[in-house]
N, C-alpha and C. Protein backbone atom coordinates (compact mmCIF):
# COMPACT_ATOMS: atom_id res chain seq x y z
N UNK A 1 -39.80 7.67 12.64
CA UNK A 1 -38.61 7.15 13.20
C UNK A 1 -37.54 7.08 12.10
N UNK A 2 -36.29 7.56 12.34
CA UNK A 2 -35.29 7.57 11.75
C UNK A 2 -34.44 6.38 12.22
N UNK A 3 -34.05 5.47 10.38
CA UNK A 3 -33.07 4.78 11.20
C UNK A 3 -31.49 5.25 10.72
N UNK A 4 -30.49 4.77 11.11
CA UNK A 4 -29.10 4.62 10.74
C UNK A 4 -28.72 3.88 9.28
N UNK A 5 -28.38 4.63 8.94
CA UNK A 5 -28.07 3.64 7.39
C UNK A 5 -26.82 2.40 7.90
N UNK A 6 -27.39 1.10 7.60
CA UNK A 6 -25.81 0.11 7.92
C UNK A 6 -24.94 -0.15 6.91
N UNK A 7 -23.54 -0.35 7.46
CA UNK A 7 -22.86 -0.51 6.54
C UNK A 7 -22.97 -1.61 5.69
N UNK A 8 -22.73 -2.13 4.60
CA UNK A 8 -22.15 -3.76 3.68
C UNK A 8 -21.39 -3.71 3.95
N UNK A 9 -21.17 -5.23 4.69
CA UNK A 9 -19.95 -5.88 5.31
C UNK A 9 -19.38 -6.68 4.15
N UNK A 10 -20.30 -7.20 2.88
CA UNK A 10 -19.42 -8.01 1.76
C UNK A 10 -18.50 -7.21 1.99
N UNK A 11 -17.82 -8.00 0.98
CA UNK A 11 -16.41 -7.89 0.38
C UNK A 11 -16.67 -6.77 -0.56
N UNK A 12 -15.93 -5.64 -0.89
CA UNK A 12 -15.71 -4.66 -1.61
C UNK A 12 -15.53 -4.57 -2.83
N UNK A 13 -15.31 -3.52 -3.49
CA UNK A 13 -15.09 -4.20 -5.10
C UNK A 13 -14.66 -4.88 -5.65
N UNK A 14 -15.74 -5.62 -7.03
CA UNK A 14 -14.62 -6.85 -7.65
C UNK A 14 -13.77 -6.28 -8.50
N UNK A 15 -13.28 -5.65 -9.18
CA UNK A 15 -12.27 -5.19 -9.94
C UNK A 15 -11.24 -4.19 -8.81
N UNK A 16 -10.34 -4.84 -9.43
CA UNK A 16 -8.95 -3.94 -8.35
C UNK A 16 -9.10 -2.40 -8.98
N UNK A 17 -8.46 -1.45 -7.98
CA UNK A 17 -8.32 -0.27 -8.31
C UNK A 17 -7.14 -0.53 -8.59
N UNK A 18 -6.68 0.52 -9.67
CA UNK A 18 -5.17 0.68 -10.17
C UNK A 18 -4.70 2.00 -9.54
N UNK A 19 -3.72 1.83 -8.85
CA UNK A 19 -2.86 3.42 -8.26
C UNK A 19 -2.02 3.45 -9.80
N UNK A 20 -1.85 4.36 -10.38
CA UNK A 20 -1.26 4.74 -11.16
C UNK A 20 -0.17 5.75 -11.15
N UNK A 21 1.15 5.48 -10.60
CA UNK A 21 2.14 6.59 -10.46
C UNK A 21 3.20 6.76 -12.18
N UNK A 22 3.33 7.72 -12.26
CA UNK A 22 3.52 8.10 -13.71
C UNK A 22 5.02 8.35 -13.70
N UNK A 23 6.05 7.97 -14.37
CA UNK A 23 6.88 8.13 -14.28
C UNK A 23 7.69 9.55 -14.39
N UNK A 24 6.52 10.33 -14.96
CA UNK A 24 6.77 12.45 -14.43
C UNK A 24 6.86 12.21 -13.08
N UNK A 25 5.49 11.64 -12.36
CA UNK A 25 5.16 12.26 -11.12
C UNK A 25 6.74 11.37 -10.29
N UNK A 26 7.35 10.23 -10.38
CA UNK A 26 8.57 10.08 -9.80
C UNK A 26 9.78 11.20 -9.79
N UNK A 27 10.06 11.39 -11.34
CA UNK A 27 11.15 12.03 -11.69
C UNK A 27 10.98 13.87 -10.82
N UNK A 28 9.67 13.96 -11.01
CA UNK A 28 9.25 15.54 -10.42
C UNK A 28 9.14 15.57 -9.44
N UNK A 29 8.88 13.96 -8.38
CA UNK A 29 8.62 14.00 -7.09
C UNK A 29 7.03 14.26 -6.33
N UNK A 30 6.18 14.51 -7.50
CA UNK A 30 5.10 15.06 -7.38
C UNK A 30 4.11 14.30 -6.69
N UNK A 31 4.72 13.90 -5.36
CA UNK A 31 3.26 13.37 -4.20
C UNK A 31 2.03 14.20 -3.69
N UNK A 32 1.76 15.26 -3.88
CA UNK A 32 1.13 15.80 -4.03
C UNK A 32 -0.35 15.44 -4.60
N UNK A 33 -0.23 15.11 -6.42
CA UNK A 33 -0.66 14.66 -7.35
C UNK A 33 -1.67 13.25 -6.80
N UNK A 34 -0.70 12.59 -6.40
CA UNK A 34 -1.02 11.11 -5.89
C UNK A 34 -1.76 11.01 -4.40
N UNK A 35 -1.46 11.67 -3.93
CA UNK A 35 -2.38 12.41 -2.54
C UNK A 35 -3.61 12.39 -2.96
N UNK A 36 -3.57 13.26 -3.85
CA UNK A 36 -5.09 14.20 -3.92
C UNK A 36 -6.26 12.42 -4.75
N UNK A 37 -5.31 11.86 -5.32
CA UNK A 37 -5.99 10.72 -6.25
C UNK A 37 -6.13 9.81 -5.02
N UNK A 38 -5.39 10.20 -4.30
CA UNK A 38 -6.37 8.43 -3.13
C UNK A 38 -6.92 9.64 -1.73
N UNK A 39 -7.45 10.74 -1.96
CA UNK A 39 -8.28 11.17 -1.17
C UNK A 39 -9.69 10.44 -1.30
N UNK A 40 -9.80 10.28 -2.02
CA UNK A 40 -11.52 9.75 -2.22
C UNK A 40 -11.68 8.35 -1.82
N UNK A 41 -10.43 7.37 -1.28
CA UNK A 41 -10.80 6.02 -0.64
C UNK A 41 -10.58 6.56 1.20
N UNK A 42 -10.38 7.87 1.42
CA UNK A 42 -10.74 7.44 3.13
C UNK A 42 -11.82 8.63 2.71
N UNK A 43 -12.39 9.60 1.74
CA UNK A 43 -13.59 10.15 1.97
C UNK A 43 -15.08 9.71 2.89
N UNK A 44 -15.36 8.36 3.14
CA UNK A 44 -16.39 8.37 4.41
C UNK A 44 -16.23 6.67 4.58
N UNK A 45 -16.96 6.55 5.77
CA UNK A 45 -16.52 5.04 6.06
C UNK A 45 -17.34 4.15 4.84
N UNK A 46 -18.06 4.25 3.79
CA UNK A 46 -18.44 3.43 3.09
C UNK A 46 -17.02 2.91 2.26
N UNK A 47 -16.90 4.57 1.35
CA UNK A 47 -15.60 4.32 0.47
C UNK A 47 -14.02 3.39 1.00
N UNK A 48 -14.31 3.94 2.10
CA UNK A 48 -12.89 3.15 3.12
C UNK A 48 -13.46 1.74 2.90
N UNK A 49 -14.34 0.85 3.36
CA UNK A 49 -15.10 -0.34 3.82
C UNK A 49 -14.79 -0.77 1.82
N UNK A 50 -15.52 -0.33 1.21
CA UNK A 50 -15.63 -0.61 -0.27
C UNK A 50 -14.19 -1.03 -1.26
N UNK A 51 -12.67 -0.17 -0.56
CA UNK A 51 -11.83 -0.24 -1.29
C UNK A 51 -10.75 -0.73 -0.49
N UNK A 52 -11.47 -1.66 0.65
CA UNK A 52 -10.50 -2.01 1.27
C UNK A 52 -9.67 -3.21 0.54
N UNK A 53 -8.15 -3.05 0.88
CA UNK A 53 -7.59 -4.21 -0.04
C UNK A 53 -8.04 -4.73 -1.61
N UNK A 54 -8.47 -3.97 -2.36
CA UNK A 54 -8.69 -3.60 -3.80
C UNK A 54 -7.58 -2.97 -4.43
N UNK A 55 -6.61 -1.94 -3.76
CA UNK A 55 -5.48 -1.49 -4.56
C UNK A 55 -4.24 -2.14 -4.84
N UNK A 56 -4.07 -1.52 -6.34
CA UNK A 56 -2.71 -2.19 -7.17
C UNK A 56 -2.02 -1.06 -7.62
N UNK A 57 -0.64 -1.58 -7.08
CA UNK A 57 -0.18 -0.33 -6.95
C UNK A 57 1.04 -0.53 -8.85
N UNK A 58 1.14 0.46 -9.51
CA UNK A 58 1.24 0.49 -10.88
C UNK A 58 2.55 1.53 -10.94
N UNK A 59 3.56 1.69 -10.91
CA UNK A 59 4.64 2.65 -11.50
C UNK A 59 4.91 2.71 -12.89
N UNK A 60 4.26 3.52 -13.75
CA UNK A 60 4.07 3.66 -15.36
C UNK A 60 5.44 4.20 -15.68
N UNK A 61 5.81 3.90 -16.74
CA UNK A 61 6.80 4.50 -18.31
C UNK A 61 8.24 4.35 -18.07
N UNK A 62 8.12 3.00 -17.12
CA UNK A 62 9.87 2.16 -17.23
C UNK A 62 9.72 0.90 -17.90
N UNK A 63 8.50 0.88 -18.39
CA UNK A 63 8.56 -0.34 -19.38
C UNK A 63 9.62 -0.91 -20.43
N UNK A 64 10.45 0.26 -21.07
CA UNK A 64 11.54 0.45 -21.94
C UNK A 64 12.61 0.28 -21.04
N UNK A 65 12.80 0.23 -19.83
CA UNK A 65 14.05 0.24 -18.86
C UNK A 65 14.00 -0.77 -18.65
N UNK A 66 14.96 -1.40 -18.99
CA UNK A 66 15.58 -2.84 -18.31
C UNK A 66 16.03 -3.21 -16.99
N UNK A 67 15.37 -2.14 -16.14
CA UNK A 67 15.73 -2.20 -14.42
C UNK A 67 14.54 -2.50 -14.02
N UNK A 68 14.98 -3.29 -13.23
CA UNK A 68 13.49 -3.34 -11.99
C UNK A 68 12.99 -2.03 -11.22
N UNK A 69 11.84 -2.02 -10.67
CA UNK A 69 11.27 -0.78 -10.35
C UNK A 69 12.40 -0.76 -9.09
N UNK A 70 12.19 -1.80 -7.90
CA UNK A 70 13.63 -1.72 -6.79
C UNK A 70 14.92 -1.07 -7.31
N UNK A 71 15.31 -1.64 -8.32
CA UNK A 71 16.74 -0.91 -8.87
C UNK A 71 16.89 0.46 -9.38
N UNK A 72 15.68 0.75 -9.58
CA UNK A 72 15.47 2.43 -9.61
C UNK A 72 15.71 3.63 -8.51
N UNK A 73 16.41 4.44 -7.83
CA UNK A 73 16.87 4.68 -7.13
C UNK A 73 15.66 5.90 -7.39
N UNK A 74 15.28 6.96 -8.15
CA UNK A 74 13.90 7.57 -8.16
C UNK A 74 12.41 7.06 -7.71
N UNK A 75 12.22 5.94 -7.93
CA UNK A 75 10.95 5.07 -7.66
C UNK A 75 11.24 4.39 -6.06
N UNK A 76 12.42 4.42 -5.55
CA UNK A 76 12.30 3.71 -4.71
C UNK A 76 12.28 4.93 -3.74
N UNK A 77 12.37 6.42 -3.69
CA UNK A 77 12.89 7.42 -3.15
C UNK A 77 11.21 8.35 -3.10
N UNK A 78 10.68 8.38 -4.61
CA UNK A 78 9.17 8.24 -4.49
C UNK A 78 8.36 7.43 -3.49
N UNK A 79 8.34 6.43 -3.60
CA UNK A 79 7.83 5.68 -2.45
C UNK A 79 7.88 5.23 -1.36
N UNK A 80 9.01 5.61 -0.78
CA UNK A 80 9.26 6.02 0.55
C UNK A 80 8.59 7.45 0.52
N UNK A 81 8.80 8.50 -0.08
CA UNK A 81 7.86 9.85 0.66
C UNK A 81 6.37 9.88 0.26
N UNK A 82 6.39 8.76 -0.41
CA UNK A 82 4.97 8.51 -0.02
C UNK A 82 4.03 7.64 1.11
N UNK A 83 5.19 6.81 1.64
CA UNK A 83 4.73 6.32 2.68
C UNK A 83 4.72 6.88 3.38
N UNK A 84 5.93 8.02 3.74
CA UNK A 84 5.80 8.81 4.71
C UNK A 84 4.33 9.48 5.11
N UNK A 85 3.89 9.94 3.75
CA UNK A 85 2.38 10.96 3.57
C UNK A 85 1.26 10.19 3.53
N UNK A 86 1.23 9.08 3.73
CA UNK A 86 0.31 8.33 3.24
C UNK A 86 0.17 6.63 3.86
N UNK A 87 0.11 6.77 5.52
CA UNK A 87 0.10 5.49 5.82
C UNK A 87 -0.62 4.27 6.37
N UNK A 88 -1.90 4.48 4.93
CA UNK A 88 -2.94 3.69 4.81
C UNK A 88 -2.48 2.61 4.02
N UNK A 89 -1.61 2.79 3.74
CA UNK A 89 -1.11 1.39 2.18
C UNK A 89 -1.80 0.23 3.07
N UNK A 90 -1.50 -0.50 4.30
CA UNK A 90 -1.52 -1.48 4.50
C UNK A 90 -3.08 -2.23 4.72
N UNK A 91 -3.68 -0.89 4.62
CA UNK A 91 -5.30 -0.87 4.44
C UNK A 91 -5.44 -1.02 3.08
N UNK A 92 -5.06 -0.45 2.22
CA UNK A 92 -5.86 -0.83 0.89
C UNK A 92 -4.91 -1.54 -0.43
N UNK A 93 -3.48 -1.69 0.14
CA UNK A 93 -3.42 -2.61 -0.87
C UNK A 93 -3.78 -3.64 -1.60
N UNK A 94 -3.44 -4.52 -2.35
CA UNK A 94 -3.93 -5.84 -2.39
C UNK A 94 -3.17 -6.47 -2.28
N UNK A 95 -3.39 -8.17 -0.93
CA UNK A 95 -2.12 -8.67 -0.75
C UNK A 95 -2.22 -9.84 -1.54
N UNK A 96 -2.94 -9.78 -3.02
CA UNK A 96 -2.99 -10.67 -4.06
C UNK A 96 -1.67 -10.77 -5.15
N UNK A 97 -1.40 -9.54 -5.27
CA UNK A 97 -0.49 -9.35 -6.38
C UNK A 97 0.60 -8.76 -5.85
N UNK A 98 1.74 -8.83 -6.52
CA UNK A 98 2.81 -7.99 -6.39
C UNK A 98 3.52 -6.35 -5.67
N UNK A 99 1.96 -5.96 -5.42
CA UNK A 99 2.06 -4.31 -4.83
C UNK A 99 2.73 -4.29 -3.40
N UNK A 100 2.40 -4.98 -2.77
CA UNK A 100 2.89 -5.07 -1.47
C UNK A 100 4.47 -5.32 -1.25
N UNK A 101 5.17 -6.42 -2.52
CA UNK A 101 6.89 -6.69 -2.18
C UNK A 101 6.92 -5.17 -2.91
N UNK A 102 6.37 -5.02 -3.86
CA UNK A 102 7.48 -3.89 -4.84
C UNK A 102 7.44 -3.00 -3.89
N UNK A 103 6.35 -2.67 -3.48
CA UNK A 103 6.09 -1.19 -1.94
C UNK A 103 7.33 -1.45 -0.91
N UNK A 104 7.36 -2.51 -0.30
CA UNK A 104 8.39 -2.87 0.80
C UNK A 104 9.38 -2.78 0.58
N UNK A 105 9.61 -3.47 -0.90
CA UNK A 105 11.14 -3.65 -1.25
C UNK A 105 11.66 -2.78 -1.60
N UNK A 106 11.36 -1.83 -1.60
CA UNK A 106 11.79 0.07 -1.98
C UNK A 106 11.71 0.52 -0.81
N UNK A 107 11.03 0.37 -0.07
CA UNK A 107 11.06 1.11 0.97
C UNK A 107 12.18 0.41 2.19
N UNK A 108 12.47 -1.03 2.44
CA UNK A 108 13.17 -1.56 3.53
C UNK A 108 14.50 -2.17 2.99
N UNK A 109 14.73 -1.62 1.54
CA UNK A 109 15.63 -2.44 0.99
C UNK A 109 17.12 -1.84 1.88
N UNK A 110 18.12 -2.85 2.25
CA UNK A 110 19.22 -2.17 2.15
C UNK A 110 20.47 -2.02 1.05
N UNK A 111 19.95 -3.45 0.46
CA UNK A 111 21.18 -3.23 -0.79
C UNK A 111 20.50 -3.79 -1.56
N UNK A 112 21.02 -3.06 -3.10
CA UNK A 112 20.28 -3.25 -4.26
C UNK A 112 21.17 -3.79 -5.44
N UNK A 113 21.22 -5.51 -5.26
CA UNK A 113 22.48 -6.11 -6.09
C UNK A 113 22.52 -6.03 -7.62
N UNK A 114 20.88 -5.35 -8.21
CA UNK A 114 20.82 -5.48 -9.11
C UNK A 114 19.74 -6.67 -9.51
N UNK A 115 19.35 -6.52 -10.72
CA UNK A 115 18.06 -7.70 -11.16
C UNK A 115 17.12 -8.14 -10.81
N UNK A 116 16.60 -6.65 -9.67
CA UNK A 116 15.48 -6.62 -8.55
C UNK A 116 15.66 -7.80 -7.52
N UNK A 117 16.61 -8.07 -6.96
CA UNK A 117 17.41 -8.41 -5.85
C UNK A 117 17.69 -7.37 -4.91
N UNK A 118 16.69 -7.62 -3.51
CA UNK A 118 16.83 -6.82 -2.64
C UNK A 118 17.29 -7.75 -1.58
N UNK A 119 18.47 -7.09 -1.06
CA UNK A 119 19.02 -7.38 0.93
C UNK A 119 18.11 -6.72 1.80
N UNK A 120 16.94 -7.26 2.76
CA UNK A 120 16.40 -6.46 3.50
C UNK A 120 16.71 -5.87 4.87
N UNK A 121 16.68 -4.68 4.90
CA UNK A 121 16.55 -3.89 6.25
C UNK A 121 15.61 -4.80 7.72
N UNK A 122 15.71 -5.72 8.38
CA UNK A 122 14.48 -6.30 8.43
C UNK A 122 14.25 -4.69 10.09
N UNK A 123 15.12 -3.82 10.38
CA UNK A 123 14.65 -3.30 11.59
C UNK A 123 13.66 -2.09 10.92
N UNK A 124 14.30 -1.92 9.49
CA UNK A 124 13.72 -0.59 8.42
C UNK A 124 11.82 -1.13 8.52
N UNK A 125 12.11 -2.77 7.78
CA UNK A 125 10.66 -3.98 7.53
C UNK A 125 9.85 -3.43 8.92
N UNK A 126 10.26 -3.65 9.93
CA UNK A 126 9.77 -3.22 11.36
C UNK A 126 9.02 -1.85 11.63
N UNK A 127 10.30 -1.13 11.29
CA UNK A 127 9.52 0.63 11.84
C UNK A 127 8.11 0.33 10.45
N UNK A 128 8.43 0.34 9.45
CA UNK A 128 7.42 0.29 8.33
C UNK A 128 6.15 -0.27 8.59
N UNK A 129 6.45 -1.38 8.91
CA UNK A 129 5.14 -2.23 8.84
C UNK A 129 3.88 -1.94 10.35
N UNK A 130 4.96 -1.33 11.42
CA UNK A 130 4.34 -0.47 12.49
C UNK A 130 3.73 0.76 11.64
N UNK A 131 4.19 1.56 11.06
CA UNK A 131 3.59 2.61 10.45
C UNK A 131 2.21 2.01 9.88
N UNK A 132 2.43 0.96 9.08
CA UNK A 132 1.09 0.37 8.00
C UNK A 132 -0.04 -0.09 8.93
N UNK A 133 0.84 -0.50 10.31
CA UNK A 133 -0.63 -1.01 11.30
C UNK A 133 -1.11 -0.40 11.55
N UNK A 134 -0.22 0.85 12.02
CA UNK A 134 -0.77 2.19 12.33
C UNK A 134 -1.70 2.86 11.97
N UNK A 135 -1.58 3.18 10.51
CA UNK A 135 -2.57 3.71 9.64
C UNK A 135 -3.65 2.59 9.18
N UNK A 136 -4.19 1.48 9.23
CA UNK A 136 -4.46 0.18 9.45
C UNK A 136 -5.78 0.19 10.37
N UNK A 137 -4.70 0.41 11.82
CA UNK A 137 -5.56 0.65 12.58
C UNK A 137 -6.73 1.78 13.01
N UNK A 138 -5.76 2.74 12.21
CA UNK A 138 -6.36 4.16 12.55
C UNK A 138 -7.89 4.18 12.02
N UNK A 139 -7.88 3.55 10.39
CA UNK A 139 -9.16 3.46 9.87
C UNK A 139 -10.31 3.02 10.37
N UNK A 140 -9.71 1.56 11.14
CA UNK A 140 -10.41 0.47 11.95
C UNK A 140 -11.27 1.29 13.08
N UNK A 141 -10.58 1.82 14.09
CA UNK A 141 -11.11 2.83 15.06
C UNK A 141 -11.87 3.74 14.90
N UNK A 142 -11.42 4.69 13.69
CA UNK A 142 -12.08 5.80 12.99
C UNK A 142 -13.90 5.32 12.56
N UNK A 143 -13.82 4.31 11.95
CA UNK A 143 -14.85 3.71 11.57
C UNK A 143 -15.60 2.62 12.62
N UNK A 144 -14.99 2.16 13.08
CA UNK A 144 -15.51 1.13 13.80
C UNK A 144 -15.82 -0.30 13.18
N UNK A 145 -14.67 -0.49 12.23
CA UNK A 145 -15.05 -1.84 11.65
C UNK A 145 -14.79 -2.87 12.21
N UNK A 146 -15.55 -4.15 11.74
CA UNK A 146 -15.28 -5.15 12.99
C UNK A 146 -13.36 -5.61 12.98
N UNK A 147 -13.26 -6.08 14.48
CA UNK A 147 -12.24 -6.57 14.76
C UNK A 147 -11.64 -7.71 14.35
N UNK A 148 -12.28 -8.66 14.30
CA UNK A 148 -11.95 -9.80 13.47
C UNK A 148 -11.63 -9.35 11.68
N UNK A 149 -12.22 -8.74 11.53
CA UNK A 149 -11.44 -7.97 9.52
C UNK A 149 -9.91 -7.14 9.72
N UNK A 150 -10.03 -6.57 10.90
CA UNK A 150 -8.53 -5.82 11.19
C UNK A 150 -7.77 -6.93 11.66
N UNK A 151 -7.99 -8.17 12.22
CA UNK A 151 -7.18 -9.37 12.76
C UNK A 151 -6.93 -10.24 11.04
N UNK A 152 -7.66 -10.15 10.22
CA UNK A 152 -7.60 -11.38 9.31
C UNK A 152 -6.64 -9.91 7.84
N UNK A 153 -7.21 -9.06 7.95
CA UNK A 153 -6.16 -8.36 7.10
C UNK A 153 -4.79 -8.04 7.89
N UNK A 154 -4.58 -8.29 9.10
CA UNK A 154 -3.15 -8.15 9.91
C UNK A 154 -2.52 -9.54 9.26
N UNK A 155 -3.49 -10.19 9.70
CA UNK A 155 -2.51 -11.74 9.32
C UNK A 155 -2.52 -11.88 7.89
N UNK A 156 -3.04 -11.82 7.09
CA UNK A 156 -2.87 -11.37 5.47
C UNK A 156 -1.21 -11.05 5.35
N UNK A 157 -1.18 -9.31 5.70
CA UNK A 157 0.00 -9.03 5.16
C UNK A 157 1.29 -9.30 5.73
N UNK A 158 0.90 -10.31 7.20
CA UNK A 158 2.10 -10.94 7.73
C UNK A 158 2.40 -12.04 6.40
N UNK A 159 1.34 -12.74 6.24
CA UNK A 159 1.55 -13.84 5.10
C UNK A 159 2.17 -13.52 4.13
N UNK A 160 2.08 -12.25 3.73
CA UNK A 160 2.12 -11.94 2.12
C UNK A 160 3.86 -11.65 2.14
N UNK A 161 4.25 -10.96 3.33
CA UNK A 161 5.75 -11.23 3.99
C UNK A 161 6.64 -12.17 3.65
N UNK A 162 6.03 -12.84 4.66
CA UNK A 162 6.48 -14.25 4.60
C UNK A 162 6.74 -15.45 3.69
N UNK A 163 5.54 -15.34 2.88
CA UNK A 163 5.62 -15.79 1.75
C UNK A 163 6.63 -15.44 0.78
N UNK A 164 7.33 -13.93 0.69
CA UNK A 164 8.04 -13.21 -0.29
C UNK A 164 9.42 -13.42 0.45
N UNK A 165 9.54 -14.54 1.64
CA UNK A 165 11.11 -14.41 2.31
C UNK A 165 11.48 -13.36 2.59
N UNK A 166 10.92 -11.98 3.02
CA UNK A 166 11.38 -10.99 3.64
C UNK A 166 11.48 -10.68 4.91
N UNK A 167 10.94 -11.61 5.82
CA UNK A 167 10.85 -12.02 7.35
C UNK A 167 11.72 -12.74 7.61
């Protein structure tokens, strides 16, 4: 008799993954690059289940720039076409740290006063965050993970919102 291998429902890795976007791959535009590096968290439903909400998302070599990553008009232009290509973020970010405003706030910002001071889009916040359920959900279905983890990471990144006054 053959059985089914089951999934681990713990909690996923203890050390965060680092997304690492390089400040070439902005200036060159090179999503591509960054594609191919988070192919291996929807590679099978373990890896999906394992890295869920573990990612930190990292924009390297503006450390010397006295702008916020928002006030960057390249980084914020990067990450919008990467949301476009890529709309699992809301599955594997982490809504521990910072990845989630800097992600949003580039992507729904409408005005950028300077000193990483963003005016938000809140109808831009809307289409977006439909996209993130979207891809969210898609995993959820795809896999069949329980419903109550897709209800408690929904309400997560409503919190993580909210908390940041962008609602």
């Amino acid at each position: 008799m053959t059985t089914t291998p089951r999934l681990d429902l713990r909690r996923g890795v203890t050390e965060p993954v680092v997304l690492v976007i390089s400040r070439r791959q902005v200036e060159t535009g090179d999503i591509a690059s960054v594609l191919t590096e988070l192919k291996p968290f929807l590679a099978t439903r373990e890896d999906a289940w394992l890295y869920r909400g573990q990612m930190v998302l990292v924009v390297d070599g503006y450390n010397e720039d006295t702008r916020e990553l928002v006030d960057i008009a390249d980084v914020r232009a990067f990450l919008q076409g990467l949301e476009r290509e890529w709309p699992y973020w809301a599955f594997f970010f982490n809504q521990l740290d910072d990845s989630l405003i800097i992600f949003l706030s580039c992507l729904c910002g409408a005005h950028f006063p300077d000193g990483g001071a963003v005016e938000m889009d809140l109808d831009k916040l809307q289409e977006i965050l439909m996209r993130g359920f979207d891809g969210m959900n898609s995993i959820f279905e795809k896999h069949g993970f329980p419903e109550y983890e897709l209800e408690a990471m929904s309400r997560g990144l409503m919190e993580v919102i909210e908390q940041a006054g962008m609602a």
